[in-house]
PDB file of N, CA and C in Angstrom:
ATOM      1  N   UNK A   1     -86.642   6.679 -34.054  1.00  0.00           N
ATOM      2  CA  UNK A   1     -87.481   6.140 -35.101  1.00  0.00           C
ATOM      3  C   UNK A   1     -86.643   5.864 -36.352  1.00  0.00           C
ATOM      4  N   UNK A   2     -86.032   6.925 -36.847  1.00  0.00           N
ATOM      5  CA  UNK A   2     -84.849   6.679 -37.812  1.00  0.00           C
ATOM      6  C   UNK A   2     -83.324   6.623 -37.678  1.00  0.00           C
ATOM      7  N   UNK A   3     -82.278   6.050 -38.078  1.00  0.00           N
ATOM      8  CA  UNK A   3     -81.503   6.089 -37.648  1.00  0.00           C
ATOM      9  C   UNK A   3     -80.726   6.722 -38.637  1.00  0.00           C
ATOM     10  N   UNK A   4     -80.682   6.844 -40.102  1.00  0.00           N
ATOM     11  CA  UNK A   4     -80.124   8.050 -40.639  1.00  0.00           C
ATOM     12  C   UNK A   4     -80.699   9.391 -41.227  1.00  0.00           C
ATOM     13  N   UNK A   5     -79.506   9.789 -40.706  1.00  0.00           N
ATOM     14  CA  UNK A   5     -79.203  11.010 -40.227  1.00  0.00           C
ATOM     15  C   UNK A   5     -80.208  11.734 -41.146  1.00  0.00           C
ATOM     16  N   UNK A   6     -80.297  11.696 -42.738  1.00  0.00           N
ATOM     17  CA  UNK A   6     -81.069  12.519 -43.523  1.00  0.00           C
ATOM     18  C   UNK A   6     -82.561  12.270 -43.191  1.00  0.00           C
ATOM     19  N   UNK A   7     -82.689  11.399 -42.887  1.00  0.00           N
ATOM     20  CA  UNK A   7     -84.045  11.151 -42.446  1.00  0.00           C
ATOM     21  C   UNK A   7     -84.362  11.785 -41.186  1.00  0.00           C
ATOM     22  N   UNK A   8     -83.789  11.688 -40.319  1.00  0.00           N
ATOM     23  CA  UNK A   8     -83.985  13.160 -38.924  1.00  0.00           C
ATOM     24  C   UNK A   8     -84.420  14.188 -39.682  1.00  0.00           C
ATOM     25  N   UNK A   9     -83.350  14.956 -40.456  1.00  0.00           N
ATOM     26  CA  UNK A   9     -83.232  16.036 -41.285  1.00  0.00           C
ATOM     27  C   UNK A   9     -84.579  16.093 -42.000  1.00  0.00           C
ATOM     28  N   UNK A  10     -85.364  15.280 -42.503  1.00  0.00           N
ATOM     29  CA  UNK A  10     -86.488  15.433 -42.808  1.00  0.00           C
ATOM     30  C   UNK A  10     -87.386  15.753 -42.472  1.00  0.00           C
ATOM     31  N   UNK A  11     -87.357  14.972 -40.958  1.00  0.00           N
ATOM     32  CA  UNK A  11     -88.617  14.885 -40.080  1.00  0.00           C
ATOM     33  C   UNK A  11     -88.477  16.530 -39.390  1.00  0.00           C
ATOM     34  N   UNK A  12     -86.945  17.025 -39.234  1.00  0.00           N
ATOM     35  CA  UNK A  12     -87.104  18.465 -38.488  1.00  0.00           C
ATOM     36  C   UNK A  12     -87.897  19.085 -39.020  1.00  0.00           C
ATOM     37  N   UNK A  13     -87.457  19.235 -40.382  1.00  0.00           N
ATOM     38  CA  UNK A  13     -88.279  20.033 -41.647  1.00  0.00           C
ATOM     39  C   UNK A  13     -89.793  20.457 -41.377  1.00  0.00           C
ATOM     40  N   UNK A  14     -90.319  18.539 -41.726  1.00  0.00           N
ATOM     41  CA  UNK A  14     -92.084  18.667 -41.856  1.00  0.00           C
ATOM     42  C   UNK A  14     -92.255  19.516 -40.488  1.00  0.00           C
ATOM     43  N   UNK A  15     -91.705  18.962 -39.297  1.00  0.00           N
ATOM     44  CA  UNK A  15     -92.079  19.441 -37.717  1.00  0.00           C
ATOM     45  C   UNK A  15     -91.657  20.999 -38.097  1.00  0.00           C
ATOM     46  N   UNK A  16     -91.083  21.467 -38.765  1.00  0.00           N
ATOM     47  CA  UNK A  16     -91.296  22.998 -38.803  1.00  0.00           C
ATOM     48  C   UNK A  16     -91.798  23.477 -39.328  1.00  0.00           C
ATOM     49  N   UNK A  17     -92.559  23.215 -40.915  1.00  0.00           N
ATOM     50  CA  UNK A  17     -93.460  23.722 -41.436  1.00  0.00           C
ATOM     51  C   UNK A  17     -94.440  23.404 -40.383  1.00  0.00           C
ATOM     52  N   UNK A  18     -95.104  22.002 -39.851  1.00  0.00           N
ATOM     53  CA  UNK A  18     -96.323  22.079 -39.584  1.00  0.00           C
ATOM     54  C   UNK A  18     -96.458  23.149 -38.219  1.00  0.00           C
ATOM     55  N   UNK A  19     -95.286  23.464 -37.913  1.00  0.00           N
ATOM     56  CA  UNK A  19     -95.181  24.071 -36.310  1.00  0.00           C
ATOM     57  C   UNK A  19     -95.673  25.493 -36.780  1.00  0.00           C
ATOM     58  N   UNK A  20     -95.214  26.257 -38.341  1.00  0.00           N
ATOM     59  CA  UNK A  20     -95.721  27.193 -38.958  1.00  0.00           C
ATOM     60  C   UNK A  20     -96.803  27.434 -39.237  1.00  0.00           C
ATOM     61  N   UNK A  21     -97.372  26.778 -39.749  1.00  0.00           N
ATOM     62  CA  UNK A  21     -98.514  26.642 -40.107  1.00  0.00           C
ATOM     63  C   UNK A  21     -99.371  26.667 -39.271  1.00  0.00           C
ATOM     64  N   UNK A  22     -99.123  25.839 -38.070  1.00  0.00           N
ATOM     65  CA  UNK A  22    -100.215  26.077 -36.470  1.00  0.00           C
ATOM     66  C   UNK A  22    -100.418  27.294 -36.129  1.00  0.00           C
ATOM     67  N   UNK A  23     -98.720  27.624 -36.478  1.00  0.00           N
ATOM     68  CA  UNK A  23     -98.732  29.383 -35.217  1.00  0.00           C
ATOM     69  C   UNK A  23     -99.625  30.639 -36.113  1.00  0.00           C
ATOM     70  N   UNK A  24     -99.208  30.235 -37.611  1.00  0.00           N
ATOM     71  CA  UNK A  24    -100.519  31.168 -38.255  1.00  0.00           C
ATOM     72  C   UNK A  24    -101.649  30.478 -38.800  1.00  0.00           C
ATOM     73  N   UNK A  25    -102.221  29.618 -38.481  1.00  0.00           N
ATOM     74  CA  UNK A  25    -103.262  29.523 -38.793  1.00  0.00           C
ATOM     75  C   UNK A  25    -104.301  29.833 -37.616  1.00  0.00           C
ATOM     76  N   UNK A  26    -104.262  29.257 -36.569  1.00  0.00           N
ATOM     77  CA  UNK A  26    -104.805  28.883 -35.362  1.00  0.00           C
ATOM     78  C   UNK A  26    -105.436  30.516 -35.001  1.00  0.00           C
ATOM     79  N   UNK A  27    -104.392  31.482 -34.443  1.00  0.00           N
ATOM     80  CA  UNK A  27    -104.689  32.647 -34.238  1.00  0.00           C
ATOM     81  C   UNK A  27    -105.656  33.593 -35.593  1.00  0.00           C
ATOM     82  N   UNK A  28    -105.639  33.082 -36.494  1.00  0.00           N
ATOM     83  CA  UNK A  28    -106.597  33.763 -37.457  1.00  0.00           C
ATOM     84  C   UNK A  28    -107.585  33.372 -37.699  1.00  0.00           C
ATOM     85  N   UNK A  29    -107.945  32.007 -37.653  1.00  0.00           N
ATOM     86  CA  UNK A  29    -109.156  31.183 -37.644  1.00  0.00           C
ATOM     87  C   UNK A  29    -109.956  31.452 -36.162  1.00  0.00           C
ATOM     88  N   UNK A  30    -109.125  31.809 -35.570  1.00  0.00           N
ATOM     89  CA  UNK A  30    -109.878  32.038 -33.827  1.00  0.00           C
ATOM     90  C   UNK A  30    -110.255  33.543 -34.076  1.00  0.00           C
ATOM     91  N   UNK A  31    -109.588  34.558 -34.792  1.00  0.00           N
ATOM     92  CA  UNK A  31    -110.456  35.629 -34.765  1.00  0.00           C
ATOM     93  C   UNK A  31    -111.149  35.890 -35.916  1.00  0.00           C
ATOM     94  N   UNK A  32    -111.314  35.070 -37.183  1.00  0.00           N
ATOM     95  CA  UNK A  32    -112.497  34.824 -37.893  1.00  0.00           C
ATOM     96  C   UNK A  32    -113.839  34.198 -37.056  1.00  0.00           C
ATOM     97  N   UNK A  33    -113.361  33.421 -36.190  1.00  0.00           N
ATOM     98  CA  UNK A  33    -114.661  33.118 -35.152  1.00  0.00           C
ATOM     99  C   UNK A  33    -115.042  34.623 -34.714  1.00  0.00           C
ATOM    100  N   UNK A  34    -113.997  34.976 -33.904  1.00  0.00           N
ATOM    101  CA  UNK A  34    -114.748  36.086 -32.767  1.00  0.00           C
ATOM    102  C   UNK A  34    -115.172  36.988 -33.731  1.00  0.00           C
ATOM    103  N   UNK A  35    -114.845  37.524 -35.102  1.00  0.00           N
ATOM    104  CA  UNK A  35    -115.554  38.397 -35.607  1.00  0.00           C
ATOM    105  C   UNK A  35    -116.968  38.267 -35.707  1.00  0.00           C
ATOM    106  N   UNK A  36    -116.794  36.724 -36.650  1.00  0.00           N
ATOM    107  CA  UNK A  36    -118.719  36.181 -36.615  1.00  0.00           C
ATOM    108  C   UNK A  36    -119.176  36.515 -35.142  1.00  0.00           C
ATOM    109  N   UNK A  37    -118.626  35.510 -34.268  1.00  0.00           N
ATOM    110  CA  UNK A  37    -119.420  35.628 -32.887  1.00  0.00           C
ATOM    111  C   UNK A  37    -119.804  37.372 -32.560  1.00  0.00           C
ATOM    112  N   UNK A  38    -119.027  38.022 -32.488  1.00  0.00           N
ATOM    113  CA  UNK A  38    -119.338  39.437 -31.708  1.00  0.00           C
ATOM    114  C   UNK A  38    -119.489  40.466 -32.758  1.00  0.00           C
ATOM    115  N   UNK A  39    -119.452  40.030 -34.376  1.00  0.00           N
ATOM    116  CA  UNK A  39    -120.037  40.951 -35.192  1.00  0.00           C
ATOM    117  C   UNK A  39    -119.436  41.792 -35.463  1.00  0.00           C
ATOM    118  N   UNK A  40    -117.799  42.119 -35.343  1.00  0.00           N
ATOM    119  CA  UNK A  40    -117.050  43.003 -35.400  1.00  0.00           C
ATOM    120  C   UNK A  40    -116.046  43.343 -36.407  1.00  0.00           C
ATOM    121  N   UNK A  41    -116.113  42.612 -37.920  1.00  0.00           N
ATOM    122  CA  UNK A  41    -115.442  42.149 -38.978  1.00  0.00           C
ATOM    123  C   UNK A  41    -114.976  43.522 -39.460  1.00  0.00           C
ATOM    124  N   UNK A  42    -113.878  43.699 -39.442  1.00  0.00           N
ATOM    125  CA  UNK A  42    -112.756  42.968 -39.793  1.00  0.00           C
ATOM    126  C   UNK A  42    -111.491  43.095 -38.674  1.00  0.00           C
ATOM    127  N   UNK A  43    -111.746  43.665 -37.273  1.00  0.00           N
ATOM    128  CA  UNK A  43    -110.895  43.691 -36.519  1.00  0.00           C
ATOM    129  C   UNK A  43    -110.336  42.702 -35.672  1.00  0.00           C
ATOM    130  N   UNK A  44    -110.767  41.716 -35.463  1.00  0.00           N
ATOM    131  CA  UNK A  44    -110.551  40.530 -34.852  1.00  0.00           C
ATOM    132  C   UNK A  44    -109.859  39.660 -35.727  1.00  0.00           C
ATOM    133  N   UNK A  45    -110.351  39.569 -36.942  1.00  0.00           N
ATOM    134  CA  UNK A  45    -109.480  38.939 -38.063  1.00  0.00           C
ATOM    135  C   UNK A  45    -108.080  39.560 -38.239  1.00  0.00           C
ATOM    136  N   UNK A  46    -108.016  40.850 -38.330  1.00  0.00           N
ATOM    137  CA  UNK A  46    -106.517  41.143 -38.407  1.00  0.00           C
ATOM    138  C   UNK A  46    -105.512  41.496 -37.522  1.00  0.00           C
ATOM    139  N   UNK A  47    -106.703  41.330 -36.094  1.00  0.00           N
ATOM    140  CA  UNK A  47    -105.266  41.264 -34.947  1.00  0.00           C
ATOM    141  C   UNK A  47    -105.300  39.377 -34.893  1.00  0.00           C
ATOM    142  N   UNK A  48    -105.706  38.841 -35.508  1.00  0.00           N
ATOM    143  CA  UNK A  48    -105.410  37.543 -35.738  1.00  0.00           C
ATOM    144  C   UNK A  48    -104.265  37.195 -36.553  1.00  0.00           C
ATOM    145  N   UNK A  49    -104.364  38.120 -37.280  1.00  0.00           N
ATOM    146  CA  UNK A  49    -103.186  37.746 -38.619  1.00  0.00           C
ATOM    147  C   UNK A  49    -102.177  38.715 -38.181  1.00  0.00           C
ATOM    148  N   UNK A  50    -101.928  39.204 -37.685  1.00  0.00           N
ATOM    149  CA  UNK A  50    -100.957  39.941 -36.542  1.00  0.00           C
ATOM    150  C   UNK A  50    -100.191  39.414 -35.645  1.00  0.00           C
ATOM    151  N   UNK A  51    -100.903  38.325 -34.676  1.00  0.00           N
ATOM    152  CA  UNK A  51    -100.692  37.688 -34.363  1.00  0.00           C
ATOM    153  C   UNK A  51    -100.062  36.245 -34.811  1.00  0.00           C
ATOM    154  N   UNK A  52    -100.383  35.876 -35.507  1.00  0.00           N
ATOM    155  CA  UNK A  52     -99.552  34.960 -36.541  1.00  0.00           C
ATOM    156  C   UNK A  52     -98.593  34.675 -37.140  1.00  0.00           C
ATOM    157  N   UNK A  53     -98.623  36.477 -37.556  1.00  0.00           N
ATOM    158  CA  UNK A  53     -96.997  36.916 -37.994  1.00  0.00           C
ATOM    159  C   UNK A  53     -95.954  37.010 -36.735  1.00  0.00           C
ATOM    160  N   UNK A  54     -96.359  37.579 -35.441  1.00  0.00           N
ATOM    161  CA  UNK A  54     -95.752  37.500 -34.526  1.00  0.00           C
ATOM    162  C   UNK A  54     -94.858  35.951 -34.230  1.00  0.00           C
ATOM    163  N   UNK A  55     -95.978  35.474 -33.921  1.00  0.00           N
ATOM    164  CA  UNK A  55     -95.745  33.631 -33.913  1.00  0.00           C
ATOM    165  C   UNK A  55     -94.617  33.621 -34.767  1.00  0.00           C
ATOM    166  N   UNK A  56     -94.590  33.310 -36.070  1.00  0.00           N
ATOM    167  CA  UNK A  56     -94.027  33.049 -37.208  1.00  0.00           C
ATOM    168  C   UNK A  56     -93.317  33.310 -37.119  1.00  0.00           C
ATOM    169  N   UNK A  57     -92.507  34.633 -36.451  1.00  0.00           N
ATOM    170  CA  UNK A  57     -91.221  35.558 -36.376  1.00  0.00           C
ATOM    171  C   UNK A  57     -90.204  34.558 -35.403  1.00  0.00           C
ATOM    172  N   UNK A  58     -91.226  34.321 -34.323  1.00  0.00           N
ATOM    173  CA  UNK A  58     -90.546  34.176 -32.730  1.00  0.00           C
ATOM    174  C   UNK A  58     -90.052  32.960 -33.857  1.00  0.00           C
ATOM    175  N   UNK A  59     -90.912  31.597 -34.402  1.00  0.00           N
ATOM    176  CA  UNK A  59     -89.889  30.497 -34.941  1.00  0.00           C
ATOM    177  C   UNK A  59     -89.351  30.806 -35.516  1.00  0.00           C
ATOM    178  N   UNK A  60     -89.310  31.738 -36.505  1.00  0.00           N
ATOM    179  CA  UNK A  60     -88.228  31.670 -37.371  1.00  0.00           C
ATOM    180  C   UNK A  60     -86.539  32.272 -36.391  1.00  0.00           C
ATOM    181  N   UNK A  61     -86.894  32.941 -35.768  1.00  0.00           N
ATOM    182  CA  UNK A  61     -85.885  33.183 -34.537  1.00  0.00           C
ATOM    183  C   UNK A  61     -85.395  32.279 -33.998  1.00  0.00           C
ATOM    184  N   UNK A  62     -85.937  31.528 -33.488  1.00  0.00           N
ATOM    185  CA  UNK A  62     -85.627  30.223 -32.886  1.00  0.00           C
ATOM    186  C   UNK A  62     -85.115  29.634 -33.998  1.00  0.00           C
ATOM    187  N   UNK A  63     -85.374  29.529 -35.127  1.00  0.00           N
ATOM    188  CA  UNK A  63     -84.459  28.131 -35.963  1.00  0.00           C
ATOM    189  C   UNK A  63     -83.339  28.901 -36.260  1.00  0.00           C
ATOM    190  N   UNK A  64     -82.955  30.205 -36.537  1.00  0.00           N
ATOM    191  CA  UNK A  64     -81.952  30.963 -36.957  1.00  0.00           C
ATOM    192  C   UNK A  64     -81.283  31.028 -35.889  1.00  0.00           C
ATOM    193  N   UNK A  65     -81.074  31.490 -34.737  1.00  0.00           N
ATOM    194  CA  UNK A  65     -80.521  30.594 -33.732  1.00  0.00           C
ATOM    195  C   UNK A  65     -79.790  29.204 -33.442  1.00  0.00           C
ATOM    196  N   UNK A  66     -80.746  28.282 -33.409  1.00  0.00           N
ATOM    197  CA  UNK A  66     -80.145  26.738 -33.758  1.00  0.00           C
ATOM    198  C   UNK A  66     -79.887  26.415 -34.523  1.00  0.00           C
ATOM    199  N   UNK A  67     -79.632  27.464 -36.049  1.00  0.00           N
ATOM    200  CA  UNK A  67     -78.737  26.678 -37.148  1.00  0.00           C
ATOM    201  C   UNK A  67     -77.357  27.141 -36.604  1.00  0.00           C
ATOM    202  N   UNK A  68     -76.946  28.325 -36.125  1.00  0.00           N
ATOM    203  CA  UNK A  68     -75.924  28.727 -36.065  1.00  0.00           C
ATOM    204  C   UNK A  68     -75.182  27.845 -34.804  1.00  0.00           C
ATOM    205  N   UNK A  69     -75.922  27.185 -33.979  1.00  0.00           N
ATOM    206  CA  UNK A  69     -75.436  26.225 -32.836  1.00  0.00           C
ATOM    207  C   UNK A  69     -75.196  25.162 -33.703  1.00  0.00           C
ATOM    208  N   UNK A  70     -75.751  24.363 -34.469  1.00  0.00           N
ATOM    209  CA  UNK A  70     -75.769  23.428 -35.389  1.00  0.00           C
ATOM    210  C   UNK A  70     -74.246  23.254 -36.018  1.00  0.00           C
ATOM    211  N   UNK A  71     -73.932  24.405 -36.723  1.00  0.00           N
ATOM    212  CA  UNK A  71     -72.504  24.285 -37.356  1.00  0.00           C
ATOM    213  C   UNK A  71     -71.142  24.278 -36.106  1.00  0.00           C
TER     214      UNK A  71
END
């Protein structure tokens, strides 16, 4: 789509925030559901946000990883 280089560099970027943002949002909004649904507030919400952080870790692992392949 682009052919320089800083512009890749850009697009990795947004694709990693938004890849962040999925991995914690998604899992906390799904157990803000199941709390409403099964009435169980506040435990579903915070193995949601538990989960999120998990997520969040594994990418940030993964990019700390491929910067060091990078150089």
């Amino acid at each position: 789509m682009f052919k320089d280089p800083v512009h890749k560099k850009y697009l990795e970027y947004i694709g990693l925030g938004a890849e962040i943002a999925i991995a914690l949002s998604i899992p906390i909004l799904a157990g803000y559901w199941a709390d409403s649904f099964f009435e169980s507030t506040p435990f579903l919400l915070l193995t949601g946000i538990v989960v999120g952080i998990i997520l969040m870790l594994g990418i940030f692992s993964k990019v700390i990883r491929n910067v060091g392949k990078m150089e």
